[in-house]
PDB file of N, CA and C in Angstrom:
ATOM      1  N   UNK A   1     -22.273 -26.641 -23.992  1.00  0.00           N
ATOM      2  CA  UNK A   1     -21.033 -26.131 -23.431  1.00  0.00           C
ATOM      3  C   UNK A   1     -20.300 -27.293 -22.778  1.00  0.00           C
ATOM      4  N   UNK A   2     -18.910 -27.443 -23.464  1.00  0.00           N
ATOM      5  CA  UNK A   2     -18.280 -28.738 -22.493  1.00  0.00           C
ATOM      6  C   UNK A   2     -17.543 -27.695 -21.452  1.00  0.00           C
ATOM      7  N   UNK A   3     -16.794 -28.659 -20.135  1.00  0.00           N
ATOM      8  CA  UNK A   3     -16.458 -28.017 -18.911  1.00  0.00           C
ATOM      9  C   UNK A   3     -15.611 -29.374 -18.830  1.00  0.00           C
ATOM     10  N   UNK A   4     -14.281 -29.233 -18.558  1.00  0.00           N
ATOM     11  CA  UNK A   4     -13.198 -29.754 -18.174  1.00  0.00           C
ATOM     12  C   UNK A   4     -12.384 -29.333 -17.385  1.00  0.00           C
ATOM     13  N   UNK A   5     -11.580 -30.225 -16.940  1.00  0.00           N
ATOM     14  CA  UNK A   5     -10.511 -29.576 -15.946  1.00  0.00           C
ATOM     15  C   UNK A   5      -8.917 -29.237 -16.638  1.00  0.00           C
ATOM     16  N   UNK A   6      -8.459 -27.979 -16.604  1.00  0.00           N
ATOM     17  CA  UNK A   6      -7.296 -27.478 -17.380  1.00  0.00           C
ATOM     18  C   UNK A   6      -6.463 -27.678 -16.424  1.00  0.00           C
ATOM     19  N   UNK A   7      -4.977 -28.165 -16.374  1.00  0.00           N
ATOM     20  CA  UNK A   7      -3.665 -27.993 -14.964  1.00  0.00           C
ATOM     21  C   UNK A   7      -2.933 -27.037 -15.551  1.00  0.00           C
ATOM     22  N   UNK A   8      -2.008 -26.309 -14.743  1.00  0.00           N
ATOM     23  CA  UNK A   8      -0.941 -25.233 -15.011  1.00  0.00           C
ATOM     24  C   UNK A   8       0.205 -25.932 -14.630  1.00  0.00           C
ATOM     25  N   UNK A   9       1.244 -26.412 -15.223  1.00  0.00           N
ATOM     26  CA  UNK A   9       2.240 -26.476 -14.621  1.00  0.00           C
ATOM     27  C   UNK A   9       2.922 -25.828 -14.036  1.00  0.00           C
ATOM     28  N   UNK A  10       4.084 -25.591 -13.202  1.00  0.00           N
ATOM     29  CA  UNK A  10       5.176 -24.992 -12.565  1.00  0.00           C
ATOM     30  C   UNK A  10       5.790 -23.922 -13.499  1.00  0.00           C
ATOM     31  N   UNK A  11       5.921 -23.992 -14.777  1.00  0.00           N
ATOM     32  CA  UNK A  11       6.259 -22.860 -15.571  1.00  0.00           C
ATOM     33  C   UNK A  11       4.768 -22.161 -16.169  1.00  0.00           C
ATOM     34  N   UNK A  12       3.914 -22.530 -15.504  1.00  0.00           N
ATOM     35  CA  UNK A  12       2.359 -21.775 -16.008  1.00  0.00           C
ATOM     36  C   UNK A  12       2.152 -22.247 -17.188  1.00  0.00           C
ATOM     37  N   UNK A  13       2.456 -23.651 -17.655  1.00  0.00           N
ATOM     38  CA  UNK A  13       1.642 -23.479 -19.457  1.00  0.00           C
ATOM     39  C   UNK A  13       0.123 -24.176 -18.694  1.00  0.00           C
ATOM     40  N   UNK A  14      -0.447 -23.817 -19.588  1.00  0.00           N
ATOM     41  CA  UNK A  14      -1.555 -24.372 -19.649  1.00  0.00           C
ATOM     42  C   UNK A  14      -1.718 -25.781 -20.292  1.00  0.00           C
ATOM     43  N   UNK A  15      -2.562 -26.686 -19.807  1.00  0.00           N
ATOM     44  CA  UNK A  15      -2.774 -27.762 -20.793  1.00  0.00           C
ATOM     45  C   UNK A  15      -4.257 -28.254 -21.149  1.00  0.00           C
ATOM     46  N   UNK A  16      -4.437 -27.954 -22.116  1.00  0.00           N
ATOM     47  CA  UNK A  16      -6.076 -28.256 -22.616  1.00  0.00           C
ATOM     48  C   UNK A  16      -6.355 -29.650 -22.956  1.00  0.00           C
ATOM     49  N   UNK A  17      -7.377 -30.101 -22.085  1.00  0.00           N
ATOM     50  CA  UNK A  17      -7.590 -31.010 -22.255  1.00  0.00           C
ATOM     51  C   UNK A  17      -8.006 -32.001 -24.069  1.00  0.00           C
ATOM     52  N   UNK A  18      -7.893 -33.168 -24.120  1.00  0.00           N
ATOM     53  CA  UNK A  18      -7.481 -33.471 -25.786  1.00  0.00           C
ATOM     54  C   UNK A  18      -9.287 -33.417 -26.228  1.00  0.00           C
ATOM     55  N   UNK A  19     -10.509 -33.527 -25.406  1.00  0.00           N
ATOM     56  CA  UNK A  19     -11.715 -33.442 -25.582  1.00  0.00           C
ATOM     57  C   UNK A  19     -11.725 -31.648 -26.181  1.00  0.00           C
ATOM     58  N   UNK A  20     -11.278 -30.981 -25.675  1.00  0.00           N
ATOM     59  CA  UNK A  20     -11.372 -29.958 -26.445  1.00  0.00           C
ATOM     60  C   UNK A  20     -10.249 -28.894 -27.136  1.00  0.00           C
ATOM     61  N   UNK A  21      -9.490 -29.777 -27.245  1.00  0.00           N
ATOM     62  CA  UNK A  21      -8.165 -29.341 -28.232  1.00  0.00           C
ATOM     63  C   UNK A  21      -8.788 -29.715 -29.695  1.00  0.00           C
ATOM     64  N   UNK A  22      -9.385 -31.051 -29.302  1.00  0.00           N
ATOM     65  CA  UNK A  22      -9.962 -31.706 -30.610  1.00  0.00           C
ATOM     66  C   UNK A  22     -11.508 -30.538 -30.994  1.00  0.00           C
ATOM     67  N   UNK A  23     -12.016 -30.476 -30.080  1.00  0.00           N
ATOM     68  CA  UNK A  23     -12.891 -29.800 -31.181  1.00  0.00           C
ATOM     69  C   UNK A  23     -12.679 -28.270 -31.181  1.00  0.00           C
ATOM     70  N   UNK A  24     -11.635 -27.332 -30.757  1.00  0.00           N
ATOM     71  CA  UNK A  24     -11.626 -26.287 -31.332  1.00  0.00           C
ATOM     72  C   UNK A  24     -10.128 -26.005 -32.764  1.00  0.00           C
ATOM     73  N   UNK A  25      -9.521 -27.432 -32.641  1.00  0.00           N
ATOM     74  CA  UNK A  25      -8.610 -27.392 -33.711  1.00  0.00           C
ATOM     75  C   UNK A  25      -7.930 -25.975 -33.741  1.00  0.00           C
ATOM     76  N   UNK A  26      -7.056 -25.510 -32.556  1.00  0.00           N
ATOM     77  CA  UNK A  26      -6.414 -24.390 -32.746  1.00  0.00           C
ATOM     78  C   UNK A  26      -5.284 -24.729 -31.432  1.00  0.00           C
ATOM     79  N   UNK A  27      -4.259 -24.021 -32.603  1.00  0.00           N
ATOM     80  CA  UNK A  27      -3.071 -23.763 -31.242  1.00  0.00           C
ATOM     81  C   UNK A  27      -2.783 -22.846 -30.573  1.00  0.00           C
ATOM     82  N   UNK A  28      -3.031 -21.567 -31.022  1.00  0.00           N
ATOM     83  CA  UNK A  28      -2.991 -20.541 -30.940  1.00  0.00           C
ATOM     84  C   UNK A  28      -4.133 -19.458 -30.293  1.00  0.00           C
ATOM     85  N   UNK A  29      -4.277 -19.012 -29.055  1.00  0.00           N
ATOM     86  CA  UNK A  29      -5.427 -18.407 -28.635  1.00  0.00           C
ATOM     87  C   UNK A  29      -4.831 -16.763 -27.997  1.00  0.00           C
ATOM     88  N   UNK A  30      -5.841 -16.112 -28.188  1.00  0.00           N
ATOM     89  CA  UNK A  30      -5.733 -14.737 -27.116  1.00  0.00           C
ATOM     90  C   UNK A  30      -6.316 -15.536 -25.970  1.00  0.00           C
ATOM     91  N   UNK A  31      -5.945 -14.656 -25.300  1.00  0.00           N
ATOM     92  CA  UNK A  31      -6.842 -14.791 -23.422  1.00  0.00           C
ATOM     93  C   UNK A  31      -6.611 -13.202 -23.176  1.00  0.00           C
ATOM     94  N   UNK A  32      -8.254 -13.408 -22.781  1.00  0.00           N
ATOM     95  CA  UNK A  32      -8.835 -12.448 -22.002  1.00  0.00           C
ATOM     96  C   UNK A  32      -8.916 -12.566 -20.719  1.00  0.00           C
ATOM     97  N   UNK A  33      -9.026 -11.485 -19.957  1.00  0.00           N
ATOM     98  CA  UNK A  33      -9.580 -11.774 -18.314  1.00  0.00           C
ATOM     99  C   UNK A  33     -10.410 -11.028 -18.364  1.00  0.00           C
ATOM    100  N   UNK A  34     -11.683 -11.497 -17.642  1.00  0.00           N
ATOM    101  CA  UNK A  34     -13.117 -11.150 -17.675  1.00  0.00           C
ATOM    102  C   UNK A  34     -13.540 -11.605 -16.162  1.00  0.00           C
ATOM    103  N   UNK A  35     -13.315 -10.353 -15.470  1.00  0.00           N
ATOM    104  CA  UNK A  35     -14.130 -10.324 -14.010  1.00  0.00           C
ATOM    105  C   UNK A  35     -13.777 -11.686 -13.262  1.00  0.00           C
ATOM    106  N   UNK A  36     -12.574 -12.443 -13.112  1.00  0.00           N
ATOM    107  CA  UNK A  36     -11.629 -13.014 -12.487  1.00  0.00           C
ATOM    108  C   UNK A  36     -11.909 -14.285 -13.503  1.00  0.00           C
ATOM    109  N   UNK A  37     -12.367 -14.587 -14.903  1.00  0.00           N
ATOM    110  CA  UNK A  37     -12.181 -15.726 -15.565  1.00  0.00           C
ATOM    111  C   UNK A  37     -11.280 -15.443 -16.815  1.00  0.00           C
ATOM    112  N   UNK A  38     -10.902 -16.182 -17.435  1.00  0.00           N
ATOM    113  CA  UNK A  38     -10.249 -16.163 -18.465  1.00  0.00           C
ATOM    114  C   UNK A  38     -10.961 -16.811 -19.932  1.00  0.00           C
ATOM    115  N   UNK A  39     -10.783 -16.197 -20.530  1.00  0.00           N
ATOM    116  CA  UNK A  39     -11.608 -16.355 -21.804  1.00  0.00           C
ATOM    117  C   UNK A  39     -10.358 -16.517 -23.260  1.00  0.00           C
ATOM    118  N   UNK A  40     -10.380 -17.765 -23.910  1.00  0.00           N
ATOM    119  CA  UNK A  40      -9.926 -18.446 -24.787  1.00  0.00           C
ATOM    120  C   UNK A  40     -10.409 -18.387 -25.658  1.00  0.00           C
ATOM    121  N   UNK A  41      -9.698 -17.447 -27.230  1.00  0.00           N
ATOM    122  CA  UNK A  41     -10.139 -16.667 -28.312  1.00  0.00           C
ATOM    123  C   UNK A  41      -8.981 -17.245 -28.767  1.00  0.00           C
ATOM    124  N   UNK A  42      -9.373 -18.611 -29.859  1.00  0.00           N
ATOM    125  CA  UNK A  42      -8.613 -19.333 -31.202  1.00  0.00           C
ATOM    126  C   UNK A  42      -8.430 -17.935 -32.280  1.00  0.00           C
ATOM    127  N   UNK A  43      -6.957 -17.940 -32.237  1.00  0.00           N
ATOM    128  CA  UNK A  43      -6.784 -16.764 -33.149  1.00  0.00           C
ATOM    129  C   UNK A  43      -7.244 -17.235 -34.545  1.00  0.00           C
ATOM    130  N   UNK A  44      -7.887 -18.006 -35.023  1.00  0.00           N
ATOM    131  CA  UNK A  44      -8.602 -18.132 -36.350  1.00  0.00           C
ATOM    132  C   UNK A  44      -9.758 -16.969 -35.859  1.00  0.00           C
ATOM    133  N   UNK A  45     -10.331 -17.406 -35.324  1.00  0.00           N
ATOM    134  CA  UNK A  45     -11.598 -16.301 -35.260  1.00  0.00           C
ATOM    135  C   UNK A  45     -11.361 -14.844 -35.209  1.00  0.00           C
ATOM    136  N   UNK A  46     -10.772 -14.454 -34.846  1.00  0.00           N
ATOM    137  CA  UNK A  46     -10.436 -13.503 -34.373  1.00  0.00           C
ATOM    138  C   UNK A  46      -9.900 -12.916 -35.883  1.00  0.00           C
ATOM    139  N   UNK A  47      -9.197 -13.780 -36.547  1.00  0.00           N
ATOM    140  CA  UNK A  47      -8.780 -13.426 -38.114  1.00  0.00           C
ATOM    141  C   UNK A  47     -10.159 -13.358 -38.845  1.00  0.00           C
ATOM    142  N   UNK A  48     -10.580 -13.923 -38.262  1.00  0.00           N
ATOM    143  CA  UNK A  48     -12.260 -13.698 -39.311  1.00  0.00           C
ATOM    144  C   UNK A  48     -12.495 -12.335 -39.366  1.00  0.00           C
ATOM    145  N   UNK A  49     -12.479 -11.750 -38.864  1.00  0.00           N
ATOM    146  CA  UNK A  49     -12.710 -10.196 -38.908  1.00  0.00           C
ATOM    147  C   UNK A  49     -11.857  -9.555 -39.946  1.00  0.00           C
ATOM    148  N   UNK A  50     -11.681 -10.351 -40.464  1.00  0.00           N
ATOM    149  CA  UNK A  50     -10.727  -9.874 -41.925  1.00  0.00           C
ATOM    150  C   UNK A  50     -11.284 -10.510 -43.420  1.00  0.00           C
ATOM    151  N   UNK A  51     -12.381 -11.459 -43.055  1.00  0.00           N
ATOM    152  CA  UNK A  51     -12.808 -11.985 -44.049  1.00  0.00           C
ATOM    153  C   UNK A  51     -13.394 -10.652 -45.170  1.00  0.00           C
ATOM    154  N   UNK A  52     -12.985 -11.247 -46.279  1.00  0.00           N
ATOM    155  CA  UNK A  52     -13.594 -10.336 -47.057  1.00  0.00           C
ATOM    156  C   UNK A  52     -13.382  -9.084 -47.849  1.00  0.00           C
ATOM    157  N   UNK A  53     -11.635  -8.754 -47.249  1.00  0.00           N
ATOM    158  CA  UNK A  53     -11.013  -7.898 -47.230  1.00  0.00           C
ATOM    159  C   UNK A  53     -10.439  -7.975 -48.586  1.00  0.00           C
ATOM    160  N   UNK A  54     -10.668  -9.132 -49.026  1.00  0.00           N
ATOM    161  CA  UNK A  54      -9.226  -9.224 -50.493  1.00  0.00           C
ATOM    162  C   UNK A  54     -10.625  -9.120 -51.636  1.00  0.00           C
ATOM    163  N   UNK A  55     -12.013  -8.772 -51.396  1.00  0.00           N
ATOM    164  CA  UNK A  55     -12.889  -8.740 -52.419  1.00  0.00           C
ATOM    165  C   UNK A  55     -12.761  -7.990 -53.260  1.00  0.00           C
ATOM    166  N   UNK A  56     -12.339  -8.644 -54.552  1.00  0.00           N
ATOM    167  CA  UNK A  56     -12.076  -7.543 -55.856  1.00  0.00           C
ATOM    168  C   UNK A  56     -10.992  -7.509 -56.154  1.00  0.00           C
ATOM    169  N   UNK A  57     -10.025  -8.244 -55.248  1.00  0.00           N
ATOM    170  CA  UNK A  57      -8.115  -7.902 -55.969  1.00  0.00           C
ATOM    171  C   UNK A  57      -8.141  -9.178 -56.500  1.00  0.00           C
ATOM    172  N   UNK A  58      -7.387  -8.925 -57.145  1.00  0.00           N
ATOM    173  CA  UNK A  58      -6.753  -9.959 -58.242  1.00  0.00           C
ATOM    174  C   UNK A  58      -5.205 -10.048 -57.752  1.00  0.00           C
ATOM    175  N   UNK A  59      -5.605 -10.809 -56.469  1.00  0.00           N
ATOM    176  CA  UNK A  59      -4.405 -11.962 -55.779  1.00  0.00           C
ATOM    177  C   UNK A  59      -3.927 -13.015 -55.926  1.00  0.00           C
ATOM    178  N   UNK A  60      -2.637 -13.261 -56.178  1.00  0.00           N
ATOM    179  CA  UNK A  60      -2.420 -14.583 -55.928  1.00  0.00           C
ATOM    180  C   UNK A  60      -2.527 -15.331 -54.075  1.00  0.00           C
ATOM    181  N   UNK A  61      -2.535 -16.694 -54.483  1.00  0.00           N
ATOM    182  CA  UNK A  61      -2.826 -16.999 -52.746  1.00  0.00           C
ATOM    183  C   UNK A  61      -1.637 -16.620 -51.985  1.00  0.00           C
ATOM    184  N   UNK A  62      -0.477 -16.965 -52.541  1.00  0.00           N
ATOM    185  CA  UNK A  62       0.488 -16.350 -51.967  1.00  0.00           C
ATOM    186  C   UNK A  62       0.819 -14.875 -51.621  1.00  0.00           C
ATOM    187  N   UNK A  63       0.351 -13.695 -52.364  1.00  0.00           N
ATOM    188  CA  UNK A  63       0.307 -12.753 -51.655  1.00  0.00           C
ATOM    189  C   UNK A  63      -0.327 -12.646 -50.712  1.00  0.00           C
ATOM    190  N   UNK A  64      -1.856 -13.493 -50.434  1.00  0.00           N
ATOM    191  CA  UNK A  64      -2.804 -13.271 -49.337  1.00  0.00           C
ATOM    192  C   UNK A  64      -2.189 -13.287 -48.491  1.00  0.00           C
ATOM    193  N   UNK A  65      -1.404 -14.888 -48.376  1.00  0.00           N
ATOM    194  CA  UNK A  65      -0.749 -15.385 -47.178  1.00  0.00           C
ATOM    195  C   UNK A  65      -0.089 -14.179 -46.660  1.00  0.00           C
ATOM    196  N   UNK A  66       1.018 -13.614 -47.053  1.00  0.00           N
ATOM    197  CA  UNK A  66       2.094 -12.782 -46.829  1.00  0.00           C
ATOM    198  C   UNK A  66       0.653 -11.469 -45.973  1.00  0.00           C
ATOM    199  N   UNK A  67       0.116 -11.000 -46.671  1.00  0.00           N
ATOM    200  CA  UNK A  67      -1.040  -9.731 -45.961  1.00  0.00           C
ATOM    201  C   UNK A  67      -1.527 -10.142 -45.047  1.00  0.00           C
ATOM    202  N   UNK A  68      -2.233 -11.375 -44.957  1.00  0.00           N
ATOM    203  CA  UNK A  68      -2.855 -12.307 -43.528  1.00  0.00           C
ATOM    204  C   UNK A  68      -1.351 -12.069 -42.669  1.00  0.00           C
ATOM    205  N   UNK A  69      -0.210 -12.986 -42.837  1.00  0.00           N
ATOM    206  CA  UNK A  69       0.998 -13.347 -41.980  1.00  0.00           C
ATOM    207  C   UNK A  69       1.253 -11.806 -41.435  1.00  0.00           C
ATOM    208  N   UNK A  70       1.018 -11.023 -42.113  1.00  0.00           N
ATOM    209  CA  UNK A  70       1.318  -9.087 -41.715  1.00  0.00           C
ATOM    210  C   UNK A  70       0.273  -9.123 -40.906  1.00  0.00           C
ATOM    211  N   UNK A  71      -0.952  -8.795 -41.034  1.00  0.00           N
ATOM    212  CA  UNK A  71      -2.191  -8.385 -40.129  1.00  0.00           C
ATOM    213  C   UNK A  71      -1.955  -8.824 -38.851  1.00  0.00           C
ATOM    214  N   UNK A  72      -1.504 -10.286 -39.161  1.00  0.00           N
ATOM    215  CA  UNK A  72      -1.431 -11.256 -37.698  1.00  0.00           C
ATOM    216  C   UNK A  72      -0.534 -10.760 -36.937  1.00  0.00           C
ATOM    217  N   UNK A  73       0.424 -10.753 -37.249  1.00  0.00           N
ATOM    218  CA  UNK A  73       1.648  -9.996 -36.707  1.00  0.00           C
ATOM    219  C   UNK A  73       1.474  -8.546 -36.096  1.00  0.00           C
ATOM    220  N   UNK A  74       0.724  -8.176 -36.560  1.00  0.00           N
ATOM    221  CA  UNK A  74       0.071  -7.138 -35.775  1.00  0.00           C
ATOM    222  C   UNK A  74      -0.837  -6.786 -35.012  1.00  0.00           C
ATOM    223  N   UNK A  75      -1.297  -7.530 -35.238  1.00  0.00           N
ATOM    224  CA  UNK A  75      -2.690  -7.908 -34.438  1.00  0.00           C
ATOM    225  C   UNK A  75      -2.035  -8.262 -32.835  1.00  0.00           C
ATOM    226  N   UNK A  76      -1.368  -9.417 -32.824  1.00  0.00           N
ATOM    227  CA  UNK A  76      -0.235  -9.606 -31.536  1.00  0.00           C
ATOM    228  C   UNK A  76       0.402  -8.901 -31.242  1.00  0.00           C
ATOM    229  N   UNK A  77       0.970  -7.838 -32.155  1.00  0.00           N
ATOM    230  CA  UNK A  77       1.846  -6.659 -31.074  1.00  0.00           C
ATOM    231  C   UNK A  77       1.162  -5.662 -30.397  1.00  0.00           C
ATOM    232  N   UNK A  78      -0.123  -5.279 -30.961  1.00  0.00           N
ATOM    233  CA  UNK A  78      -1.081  -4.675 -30.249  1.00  0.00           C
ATOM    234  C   UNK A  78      -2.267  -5.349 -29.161  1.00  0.00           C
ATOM    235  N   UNK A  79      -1.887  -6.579 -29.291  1.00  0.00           N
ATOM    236  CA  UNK A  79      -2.411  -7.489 -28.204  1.00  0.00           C
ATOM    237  C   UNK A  79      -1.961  -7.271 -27.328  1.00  0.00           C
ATOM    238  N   UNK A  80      -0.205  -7.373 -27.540  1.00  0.00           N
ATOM    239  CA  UNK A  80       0.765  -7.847 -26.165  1.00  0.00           C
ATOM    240  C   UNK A  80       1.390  -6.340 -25.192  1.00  0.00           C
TER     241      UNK A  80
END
């Protein structure tokens, strides 16, 4: 488990440190709050729960994209 120090600026962004920007390779996260911590969920993973879903269609990649780009999109409005 690495442990770094994150700052908030004055408009609240967060800034992740580059030791672990680099190894979770994501821009994009949910946050949770969990009993006064916050918990950082790379929305790749979170898409994983979709793996598997296109087994048996006869897709092009480009439709995937477009069904993934939908799911996601929804996935965040029922997040937010």
């Amino acid at each position: 488990m690495t442990m770094e120090v994150a700052r908030l600026d004055e408009n609240g962004r967060l800034y992740l440190p580059a030791a672990i920007r680099k190894k979770l390779r994501s821009r994009e996260f949910y946050i949770e709050e969990h009993e006064g911590k916050l918990i950082l969920i790379p929305v790749r993973e979170k898409l994983m729960e979709y793996r598997g879903i296109f087994k048996g269609e006869n897709l092009t990649s480009e439709e995937m994209d477009k069904i993934v780009e939908k799911e996601t999109e929804k996935l965040l409005r029922d997040e937010l």
